[in-house]
N, C-alpha and C. Protein backbone atom coordinates (compact mmCIF):
# COMPACT_ATOMS: atom_id res chain seq x y z
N UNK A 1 -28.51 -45.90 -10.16
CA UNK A 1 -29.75 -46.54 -10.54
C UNK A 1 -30.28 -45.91 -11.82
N UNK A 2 -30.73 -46.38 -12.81
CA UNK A 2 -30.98 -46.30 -14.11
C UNK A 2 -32.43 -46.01 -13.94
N UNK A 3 -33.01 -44.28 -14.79
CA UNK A 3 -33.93 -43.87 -14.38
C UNK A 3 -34.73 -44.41 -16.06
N UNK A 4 -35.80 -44.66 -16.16
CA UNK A 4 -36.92 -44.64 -16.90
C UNK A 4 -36.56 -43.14 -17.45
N UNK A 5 -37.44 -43.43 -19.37
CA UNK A 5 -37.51 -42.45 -19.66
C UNK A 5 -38.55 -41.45 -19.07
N UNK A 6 -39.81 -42.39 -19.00
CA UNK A 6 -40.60 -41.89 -18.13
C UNK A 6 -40.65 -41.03 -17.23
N UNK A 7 -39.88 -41.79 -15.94
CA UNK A 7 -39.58 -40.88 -14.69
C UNK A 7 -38.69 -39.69 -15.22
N UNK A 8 -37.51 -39.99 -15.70
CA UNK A 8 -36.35 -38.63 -16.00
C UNK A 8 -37.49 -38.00 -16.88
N UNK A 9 -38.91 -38.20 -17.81
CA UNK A 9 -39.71 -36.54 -18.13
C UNK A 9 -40.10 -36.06 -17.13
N UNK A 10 -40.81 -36.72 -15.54
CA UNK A 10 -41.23 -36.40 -14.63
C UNK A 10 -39.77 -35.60 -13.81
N UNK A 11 -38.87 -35.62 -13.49
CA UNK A 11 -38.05 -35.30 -13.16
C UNK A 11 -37.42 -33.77 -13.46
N UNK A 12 -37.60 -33.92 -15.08
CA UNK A 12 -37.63 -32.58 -15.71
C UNK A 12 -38.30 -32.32 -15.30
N UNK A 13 -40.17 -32.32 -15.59
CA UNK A 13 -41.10 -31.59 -14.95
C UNK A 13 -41.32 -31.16 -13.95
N UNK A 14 -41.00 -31.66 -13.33
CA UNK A 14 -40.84 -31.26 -11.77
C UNK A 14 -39.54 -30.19 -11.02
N UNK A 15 -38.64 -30.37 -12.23
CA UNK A 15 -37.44 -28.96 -11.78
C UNK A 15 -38.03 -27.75 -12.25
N UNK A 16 -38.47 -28.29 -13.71
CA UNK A 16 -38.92 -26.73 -14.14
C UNK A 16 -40.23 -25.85 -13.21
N UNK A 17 -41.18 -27.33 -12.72
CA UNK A 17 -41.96 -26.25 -12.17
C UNK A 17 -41.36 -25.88 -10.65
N UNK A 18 -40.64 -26.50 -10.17
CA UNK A 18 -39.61 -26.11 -9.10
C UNK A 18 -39.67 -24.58 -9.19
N UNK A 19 -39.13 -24.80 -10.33
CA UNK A 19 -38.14 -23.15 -10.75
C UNK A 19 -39.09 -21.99 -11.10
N UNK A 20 -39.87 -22.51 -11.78
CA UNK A 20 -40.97 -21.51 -11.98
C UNK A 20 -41.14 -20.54 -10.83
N UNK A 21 -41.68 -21.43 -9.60
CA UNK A 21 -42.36 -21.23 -8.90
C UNK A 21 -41.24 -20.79 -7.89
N UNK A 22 -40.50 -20.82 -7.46
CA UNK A 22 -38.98 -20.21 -6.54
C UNK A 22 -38.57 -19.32 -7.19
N UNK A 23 -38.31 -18.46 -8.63
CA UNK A 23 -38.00 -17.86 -8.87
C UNK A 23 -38.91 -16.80 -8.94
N UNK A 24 -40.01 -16.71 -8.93
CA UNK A 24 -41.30 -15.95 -8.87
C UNK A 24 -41.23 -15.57 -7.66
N UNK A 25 -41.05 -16.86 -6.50
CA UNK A 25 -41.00 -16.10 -5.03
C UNK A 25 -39.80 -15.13 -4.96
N UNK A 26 -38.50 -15.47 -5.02
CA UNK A 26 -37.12 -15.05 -4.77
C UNK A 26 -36.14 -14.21 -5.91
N UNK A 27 -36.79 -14.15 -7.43
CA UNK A 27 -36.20 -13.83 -8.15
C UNK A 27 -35.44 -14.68 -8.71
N UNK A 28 -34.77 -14.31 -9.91
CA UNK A 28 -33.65 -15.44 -10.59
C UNK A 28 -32.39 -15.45 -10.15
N UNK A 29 -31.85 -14.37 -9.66
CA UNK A 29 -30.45 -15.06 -8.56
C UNK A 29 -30.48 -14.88 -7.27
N UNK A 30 -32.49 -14.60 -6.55
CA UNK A 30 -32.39 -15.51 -5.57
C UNK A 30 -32.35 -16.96 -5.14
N UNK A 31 -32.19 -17.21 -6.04
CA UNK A 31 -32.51 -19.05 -5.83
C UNK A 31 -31.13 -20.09 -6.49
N UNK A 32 -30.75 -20.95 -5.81
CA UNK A 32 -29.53 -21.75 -6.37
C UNK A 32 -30.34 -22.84 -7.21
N UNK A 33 -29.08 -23.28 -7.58
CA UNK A 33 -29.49 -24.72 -8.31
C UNK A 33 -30.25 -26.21 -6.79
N UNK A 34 -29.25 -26.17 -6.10
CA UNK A 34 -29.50 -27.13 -4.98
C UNK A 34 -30.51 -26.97 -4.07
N UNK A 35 -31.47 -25.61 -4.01
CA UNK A 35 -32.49 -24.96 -3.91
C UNK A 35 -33.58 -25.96 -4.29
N UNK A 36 -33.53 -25.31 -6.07
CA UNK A 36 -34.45 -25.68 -6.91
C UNK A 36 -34.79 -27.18 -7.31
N UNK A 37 -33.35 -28.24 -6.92
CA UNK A 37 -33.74 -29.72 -7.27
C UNK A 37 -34.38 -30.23 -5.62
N UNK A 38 -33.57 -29.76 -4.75
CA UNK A 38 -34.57 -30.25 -3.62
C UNK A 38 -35.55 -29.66 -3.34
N UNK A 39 -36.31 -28.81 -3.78
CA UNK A 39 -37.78 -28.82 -3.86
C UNK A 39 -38.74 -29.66 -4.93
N UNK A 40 -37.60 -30.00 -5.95
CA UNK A 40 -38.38 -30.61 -7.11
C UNK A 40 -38.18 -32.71 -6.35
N UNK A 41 -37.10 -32.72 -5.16
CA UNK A 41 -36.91 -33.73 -4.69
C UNK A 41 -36.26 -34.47 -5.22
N UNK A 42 -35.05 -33.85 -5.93
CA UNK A 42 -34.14 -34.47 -6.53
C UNK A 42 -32.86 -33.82 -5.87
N UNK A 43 -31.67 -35.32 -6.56
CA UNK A 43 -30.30 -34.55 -6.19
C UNK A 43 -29.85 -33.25 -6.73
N UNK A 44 -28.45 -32.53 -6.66
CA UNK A 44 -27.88 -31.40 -7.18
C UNK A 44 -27.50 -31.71 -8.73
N UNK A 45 -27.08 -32.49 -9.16
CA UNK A 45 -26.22 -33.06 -9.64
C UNK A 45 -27.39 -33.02 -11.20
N UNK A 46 -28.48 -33.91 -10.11
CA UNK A 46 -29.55 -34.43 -11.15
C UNK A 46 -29.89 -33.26 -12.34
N UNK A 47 -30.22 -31.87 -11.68
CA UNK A 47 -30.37 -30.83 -12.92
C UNK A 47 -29.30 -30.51 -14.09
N UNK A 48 -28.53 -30.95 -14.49
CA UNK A 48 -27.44 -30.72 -15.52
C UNK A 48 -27.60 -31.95 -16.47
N UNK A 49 -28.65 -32.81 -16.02
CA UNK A 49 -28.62 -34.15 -17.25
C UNK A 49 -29.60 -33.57 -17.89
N UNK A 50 -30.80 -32.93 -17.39
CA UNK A 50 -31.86 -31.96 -18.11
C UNK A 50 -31.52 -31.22 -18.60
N UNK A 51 -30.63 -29.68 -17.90
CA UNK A 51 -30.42 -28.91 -18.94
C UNK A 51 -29.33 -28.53 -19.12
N UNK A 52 -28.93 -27.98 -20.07
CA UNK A 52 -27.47 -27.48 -20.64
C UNK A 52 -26.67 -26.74 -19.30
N UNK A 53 -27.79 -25.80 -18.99
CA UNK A 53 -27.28 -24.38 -18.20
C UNK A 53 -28.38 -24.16 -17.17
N UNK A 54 -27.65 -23.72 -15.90
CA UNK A 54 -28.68 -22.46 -15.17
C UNK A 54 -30.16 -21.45 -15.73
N UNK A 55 -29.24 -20.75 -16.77
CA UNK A 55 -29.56 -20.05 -17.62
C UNK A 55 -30.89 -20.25 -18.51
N UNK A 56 -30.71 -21.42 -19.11
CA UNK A 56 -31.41 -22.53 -19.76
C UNK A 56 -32.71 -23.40 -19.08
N UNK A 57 -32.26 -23.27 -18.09
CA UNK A 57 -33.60 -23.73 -16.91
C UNK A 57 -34.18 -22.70 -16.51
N UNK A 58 -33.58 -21.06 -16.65
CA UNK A 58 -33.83 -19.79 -16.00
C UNK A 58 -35.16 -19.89 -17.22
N UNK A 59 -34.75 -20.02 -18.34
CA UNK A 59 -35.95 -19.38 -19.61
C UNK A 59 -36.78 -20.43 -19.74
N UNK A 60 -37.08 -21.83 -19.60
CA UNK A 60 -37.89 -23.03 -19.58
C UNK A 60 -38.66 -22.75 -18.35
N UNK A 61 -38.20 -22.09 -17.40
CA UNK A 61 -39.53 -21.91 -16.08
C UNK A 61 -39.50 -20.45 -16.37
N UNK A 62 -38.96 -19.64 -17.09
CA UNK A 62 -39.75 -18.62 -16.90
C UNK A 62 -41.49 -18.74 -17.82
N UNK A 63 -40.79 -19.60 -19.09
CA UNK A 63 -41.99 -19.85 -20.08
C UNK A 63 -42.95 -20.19 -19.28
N UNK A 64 -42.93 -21.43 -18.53
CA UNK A 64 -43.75 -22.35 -17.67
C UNK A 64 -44.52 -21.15 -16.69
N UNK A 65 -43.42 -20.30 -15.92
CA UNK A 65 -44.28 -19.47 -15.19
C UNK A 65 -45.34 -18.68 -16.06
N UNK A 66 -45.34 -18.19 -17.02
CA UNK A 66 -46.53 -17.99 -17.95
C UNK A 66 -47.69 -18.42 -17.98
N UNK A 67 -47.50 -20.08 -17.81
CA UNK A 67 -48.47 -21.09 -17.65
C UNK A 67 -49.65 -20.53 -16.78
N UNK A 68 -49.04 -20.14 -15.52
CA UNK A 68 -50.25 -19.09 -14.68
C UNK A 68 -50.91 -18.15 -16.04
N UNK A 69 -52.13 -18.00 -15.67
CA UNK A 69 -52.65 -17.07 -16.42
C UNK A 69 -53.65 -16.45 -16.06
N UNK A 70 -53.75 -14.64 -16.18
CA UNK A 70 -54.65 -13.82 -15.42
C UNK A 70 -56.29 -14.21 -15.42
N UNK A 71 -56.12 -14.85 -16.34
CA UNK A 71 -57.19 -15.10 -17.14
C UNK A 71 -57.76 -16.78 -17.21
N UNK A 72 -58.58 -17.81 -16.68
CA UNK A 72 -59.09 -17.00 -15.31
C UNK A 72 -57.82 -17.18 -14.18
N UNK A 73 -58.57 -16.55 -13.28
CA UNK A 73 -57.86 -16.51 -11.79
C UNK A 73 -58.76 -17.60 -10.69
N UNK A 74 -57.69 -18.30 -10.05
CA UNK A 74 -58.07 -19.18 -8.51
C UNK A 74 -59.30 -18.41 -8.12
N UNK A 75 -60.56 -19.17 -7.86
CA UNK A 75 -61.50 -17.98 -7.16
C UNK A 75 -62.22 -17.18 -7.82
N UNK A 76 -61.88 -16.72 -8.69
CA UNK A 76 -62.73 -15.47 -9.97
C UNK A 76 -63.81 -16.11 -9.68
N UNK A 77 -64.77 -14.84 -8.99
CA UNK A 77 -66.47 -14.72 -9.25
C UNK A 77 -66.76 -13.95 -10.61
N UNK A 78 -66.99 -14.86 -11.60
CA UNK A 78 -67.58 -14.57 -12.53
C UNK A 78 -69.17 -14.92 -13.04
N UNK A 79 -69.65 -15.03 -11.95
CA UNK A 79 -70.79 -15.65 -12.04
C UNK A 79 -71.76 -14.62 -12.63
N UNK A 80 -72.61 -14.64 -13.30
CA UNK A 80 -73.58 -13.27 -14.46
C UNK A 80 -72.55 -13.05 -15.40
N UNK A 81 -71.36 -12.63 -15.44
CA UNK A 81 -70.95 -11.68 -15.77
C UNK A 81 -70.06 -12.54 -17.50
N UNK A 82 -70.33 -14.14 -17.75
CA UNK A 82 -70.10 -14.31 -18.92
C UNK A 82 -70.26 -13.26 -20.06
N UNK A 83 -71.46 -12.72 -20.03
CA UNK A 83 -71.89 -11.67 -20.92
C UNK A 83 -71.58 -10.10 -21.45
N UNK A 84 -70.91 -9.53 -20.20
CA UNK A 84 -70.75 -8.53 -19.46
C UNK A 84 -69.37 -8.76 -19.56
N UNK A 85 -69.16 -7.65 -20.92
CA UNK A 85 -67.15 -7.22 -20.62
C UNK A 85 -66.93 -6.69 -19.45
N UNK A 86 -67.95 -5.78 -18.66
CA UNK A 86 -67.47 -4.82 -17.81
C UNK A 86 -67.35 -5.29 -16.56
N UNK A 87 -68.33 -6.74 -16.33
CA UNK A 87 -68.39 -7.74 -15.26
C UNK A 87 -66.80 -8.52 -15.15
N UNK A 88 -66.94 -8.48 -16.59
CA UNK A 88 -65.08 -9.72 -16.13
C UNK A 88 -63.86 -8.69 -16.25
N UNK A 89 -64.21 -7.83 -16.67
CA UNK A 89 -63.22 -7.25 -16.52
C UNK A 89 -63.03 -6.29 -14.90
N UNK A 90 -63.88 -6.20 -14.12
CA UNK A 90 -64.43 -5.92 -12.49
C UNK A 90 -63.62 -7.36 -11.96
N UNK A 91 -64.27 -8.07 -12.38
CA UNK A 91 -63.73 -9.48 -11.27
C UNK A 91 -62.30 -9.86 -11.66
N UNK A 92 -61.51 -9.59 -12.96
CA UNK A 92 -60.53 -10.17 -13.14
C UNK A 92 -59.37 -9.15 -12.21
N UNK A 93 -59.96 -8.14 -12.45
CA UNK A 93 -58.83 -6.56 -11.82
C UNK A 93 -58.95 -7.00 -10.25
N UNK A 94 -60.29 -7.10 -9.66
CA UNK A 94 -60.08 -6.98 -8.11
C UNK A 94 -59.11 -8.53 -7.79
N UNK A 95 -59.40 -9.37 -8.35
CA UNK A 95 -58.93 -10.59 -8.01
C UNK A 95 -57.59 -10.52 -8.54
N UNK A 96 -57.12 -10.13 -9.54
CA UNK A 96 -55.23 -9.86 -9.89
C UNK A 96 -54.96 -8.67 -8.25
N UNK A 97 -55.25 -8.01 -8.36
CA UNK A 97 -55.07 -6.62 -7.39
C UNK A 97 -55.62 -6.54 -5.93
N UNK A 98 -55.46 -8.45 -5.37
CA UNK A 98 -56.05 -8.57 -3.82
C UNK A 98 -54.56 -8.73 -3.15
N UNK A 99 -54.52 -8.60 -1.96
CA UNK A 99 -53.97 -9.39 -1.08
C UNK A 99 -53.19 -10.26 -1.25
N UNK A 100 -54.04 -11.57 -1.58
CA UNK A 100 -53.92 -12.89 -1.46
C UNK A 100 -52.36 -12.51 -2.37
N UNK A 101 -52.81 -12.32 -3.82
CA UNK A 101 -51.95 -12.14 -4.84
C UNK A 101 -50.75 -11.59 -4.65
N UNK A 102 -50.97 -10.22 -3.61
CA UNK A 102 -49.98 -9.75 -3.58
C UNK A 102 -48.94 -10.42 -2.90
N UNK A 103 -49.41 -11.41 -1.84
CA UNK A 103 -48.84 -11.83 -0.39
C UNK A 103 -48.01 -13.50 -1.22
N UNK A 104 -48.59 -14.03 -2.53
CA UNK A 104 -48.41 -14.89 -2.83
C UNK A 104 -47.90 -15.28 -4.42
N UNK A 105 -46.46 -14.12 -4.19
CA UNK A 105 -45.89 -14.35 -5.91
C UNK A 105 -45.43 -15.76 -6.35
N UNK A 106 -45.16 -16.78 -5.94
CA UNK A 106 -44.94 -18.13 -5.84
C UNK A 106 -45.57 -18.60 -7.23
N UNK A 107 -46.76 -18.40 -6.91
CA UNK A 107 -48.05 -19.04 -7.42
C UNK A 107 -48.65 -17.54 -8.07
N UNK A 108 -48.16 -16.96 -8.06
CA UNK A 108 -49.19 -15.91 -8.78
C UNK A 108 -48.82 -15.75 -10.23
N UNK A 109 -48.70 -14.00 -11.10
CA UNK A 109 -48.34 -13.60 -12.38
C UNK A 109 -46.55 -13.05 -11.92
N UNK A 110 -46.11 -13.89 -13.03
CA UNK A 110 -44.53 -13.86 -13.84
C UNK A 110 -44.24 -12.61 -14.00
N UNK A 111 -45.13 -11.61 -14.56
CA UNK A 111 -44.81 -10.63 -14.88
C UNK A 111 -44.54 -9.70 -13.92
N UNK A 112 -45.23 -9.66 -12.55
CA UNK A 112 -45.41 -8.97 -11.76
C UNK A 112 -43.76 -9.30 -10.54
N UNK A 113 -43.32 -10.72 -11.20
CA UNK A 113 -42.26 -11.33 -9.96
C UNK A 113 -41.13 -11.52 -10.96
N UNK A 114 -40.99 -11.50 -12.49
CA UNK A 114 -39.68 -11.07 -12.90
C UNK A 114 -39.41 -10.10 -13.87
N UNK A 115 -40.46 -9.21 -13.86
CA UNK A 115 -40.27 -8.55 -15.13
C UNK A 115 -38.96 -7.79 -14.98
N UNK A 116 -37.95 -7.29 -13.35
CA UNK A 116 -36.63 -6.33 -13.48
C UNK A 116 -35.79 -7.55 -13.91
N UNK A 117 -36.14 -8.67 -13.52
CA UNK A 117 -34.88 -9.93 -13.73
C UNK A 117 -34.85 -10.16 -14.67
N UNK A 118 -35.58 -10.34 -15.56
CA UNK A 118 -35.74 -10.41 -17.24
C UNK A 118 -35.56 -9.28 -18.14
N UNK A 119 -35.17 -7.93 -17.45
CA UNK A 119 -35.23 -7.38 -18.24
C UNK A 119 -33.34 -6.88 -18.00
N UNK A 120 -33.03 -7.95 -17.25
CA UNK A 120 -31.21 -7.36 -16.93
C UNK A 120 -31.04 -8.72 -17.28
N UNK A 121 -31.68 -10.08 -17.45
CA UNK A 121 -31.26 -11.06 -17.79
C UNK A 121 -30.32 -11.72 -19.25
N UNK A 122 -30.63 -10.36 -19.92
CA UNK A 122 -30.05 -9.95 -21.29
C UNK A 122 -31.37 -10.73 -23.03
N UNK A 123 -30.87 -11.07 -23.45
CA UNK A 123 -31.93 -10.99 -25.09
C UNK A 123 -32.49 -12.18 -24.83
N UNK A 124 -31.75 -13.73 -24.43
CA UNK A 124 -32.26 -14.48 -24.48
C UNK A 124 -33.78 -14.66 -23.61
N UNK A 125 -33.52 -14.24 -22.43
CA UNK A 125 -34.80 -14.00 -21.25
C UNK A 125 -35.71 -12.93 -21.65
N UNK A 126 -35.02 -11.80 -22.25
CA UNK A 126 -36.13 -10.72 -22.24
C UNK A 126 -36.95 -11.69 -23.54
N UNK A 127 -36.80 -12.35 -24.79
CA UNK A 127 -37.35 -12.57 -25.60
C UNK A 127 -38.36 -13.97 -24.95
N UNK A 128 -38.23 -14.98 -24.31
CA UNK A 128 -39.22 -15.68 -23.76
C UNK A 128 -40.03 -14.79 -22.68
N UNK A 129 -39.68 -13.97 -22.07
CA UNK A 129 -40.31 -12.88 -21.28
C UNK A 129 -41.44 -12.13 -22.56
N UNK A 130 -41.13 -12.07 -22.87
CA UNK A 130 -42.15 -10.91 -24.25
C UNK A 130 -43.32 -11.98 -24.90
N UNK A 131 -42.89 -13.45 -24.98
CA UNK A 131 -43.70 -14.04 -25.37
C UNK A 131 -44.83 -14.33 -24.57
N UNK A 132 -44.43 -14.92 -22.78
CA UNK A 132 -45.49 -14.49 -22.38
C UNK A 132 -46.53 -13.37 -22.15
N UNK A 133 -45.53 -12.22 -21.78
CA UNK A 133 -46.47 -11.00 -22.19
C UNK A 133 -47.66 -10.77 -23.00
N UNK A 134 -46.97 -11.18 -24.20
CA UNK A 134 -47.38 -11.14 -25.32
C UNK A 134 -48.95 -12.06 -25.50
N UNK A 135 -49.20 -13.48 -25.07
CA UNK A 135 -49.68 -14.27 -24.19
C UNK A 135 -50.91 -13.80 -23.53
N UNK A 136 -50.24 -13.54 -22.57
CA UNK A 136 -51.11 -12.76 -21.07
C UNK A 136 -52.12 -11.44 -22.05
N UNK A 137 -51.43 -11.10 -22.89
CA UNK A 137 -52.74 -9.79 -23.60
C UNK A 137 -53.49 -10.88 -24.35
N UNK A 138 -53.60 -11.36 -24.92
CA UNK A 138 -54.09 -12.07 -25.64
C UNK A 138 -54.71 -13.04 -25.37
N UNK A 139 -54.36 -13.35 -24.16
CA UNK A 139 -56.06 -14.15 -23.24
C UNK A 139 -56.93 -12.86 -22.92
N UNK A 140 -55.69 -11.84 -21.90
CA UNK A 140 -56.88 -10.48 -21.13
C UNK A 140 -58.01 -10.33 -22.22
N UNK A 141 -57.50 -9.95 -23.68
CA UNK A 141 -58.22 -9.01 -24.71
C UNK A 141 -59.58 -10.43 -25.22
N UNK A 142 -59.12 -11.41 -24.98
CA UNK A 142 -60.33 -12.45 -25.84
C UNK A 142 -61.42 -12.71 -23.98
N UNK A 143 -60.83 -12.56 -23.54
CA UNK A 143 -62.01 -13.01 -21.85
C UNK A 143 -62.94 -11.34 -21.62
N UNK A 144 -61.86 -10.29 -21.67
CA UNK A 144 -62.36 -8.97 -21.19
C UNK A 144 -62.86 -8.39 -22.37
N UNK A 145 -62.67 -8.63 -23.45
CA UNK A 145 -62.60 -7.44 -24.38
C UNK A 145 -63.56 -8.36 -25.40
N UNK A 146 -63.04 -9.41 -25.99
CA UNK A 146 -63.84 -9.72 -26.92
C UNK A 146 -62.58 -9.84 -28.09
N UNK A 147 -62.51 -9.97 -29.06
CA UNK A 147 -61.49 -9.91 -30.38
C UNK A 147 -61.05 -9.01 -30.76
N UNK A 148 -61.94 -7.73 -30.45
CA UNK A 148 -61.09 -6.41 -31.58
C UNK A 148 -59.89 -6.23 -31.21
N UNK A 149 -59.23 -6.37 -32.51
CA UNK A 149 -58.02 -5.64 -32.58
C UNK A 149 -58.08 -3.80 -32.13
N UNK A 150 -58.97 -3.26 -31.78
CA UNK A 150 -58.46 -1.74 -31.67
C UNK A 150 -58.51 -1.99 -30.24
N UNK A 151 -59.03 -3.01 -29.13
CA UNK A 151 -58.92 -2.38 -27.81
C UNK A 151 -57.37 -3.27 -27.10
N UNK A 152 -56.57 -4.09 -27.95
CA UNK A 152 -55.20 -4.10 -28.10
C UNK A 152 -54.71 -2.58 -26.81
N UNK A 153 -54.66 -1.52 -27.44
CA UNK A 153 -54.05 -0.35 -26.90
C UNK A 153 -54.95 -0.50 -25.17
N UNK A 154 -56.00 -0.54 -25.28
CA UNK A 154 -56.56 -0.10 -23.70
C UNK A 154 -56.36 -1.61 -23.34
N UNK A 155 -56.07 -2.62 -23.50
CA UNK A 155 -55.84 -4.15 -23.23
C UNK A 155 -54.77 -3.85 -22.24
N UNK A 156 -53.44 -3.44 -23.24
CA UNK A 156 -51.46 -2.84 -22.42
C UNK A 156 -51.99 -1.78 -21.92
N UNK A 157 -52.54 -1.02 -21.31
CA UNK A 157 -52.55 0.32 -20.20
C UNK A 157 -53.26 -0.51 -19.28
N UNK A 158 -54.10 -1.73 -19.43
CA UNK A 158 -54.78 -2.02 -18.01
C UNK A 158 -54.11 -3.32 -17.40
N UNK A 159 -53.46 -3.90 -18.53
CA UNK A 159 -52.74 -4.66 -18.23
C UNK A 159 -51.79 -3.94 -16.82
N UNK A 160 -50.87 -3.41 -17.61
CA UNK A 160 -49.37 -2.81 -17.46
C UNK A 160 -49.64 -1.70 -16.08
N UNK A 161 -50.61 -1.15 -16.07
CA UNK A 161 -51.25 -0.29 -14.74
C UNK A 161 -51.85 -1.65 -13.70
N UNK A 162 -52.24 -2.75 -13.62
CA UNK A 162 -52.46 -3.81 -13.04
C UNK A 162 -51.13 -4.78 -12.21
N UNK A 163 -50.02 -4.74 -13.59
CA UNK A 163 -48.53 -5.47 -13.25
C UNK A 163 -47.45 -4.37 -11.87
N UNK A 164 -48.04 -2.99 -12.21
CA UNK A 164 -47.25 -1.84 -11.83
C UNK A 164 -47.83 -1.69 -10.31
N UNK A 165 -49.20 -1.69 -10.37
CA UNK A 165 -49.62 -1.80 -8.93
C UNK A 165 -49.42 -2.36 -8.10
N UNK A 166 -49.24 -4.12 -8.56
CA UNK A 166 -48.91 -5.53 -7.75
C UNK A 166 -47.25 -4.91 -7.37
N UNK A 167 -46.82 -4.66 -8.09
CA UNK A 167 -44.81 -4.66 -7.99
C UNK A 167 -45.07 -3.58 -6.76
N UNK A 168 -45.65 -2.39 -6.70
CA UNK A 168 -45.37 -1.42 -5.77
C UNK A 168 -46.28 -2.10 -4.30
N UNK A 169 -47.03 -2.65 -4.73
CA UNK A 169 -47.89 -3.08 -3.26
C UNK A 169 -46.90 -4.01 -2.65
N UNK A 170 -46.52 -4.97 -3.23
CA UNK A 170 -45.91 -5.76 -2.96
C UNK A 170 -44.16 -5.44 -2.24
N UNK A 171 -43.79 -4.24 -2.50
CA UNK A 171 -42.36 -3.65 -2.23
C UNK A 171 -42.67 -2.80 -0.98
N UNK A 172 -44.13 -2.18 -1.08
CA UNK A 172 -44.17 -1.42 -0.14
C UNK A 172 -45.09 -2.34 1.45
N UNK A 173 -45.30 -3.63 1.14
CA UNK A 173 -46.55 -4.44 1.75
C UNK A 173 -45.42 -4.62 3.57
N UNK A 174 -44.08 -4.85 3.08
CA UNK A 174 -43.71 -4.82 5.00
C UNK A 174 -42.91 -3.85 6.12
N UNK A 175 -42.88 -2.85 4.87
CA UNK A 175 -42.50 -1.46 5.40
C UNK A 175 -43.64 -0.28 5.44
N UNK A 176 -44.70 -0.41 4.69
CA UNK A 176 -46.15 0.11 5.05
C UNK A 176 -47.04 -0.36 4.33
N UNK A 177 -47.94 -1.52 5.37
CA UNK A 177 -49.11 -1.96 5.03
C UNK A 177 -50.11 -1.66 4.17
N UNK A 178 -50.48 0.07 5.00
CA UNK A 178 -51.32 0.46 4.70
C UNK A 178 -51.72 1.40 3.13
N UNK A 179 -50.19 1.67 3.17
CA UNK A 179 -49.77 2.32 1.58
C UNK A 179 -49.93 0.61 0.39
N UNK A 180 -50.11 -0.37 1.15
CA UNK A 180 -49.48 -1.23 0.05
C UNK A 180 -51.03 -1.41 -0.37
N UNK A 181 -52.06 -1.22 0.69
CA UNK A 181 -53.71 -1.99 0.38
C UNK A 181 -54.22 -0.45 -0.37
N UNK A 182 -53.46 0.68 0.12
CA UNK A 182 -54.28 1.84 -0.64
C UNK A 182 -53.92 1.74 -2.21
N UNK A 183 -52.74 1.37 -2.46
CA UNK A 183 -52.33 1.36 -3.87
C UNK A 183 -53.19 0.34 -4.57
N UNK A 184 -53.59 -0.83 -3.96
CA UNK A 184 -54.20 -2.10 -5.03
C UNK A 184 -55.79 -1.78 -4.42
N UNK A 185 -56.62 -1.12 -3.89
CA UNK A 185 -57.49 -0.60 -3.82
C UNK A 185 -57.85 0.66 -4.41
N UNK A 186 -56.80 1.87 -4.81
CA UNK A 186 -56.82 2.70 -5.72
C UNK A 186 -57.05 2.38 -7.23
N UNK A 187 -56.15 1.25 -7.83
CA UNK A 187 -56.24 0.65 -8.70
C UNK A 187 -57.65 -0.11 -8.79
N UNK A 188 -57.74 -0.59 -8.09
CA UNK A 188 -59.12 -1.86 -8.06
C UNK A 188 -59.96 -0.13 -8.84
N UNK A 189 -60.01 0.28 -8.10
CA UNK A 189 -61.02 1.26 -8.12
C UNK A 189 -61.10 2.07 -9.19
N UNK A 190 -60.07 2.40 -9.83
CA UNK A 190 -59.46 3.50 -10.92
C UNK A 190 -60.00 2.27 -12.47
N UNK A 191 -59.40 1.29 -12.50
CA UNK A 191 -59.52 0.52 -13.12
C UNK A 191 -60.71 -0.43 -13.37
N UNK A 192 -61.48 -0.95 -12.28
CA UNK A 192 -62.50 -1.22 -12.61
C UNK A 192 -63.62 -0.99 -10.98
N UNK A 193 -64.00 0.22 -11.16
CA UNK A 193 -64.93 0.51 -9.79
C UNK A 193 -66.10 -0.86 -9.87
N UNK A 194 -66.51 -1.04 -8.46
CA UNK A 194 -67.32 -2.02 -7.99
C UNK A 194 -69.11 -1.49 -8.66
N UNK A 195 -69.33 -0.09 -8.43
CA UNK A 195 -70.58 0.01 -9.15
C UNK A 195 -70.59 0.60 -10.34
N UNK A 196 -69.64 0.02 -11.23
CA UNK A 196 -69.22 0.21 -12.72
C UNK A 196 -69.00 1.61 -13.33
N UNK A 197 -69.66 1.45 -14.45
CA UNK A 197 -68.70 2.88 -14.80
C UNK A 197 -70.24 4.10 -15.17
């Protein structure tokens, strides 16, 4: 049956965010191809008229997983705190560094669910990997910070101490609970305490 150009963009769209979002849960060689089209509700077959390669669909949803962005977050109480770097930058940390987040890499930050896979994925992945990165500071620094170029440097330490916390809570969340909520509550706390600074 002869697909519309139409439908075959929807078709694409719908593998890549497939993939996005399965590879975030499972990693990039947790997940097959026949995985990723029947969640997108397509045949096996169907992903190779889209893209060249595996590979090639690996770096188009990793971009896409980018699309998430810390900045804002599902939920963020930012309410007062437009004004107040120290307010959004409180609500953006506890809300990257909950639970929910940790319990839900699917849908959460890229960085936190492929940064080892991208970084063994070899040049092509690590370089769409860097762009979101790259990205992700550059919303944090214009929502939390404001424009200057000098808080760039404290932008990557709160970033990168934020990505580092999620990875260990998350590794340590079904072999000890309680180590996994002390770590993203240490952080919450270290990073942006509740009765400020």
């Amino acid at each position: 049956m002869k697909v519309s150009k139409a439908q075959a963009a929807e078709h694409r769209e719908g593998i890549v965010d497939a993939a996005a979002r399965l590879y975030r849960e499972k990693g990039l060689g947790g997940v097959g191809v026949a995985e990723i089209t029947r969640d997108a509700g397509l045949t096996h077959g169907g992903l190779y008229r889209h893209f060249a390669s595996k590979d090639a669909l690996a770096r188009e949803a990793c971009l896409r997983a980018f699309d998430w962005t810390i900045t804002p977050l599902e939920g963020l109480d930012t309410a007062g705190a437009d004004d107040d770097p120290a307010s959004r930058l409180r609500a953006l940390v506890h809300a990257y560094l909950s639970e929910n987040h940790r319990d839900d890499p699917g849908e959460g930050c890229p960085a936190a669910a492929l940064a080892t896979d991208a970084a063994r994925a070899g040049p092509e992945m690590s370089e769409v990997f860097a762009q979101g990165v790259e990205r992700n500071i550059q919303r944090f620094m214009e929502v939390v910070q404001g424009e200057e170029p000098s808080k760039r440097a404290q932008t990557i330490v709160t970033l990168s101490s934020m990505v580092g916390a999620l990875l260990l809570a998350r590794a340590t969340a079904a072999g000890n609970p309680a180590l996994s909520e002390e770590i993203l509550a240490t952080l919450r706390e270290q990073l942006a305490p509740l009765g400020g600074e």
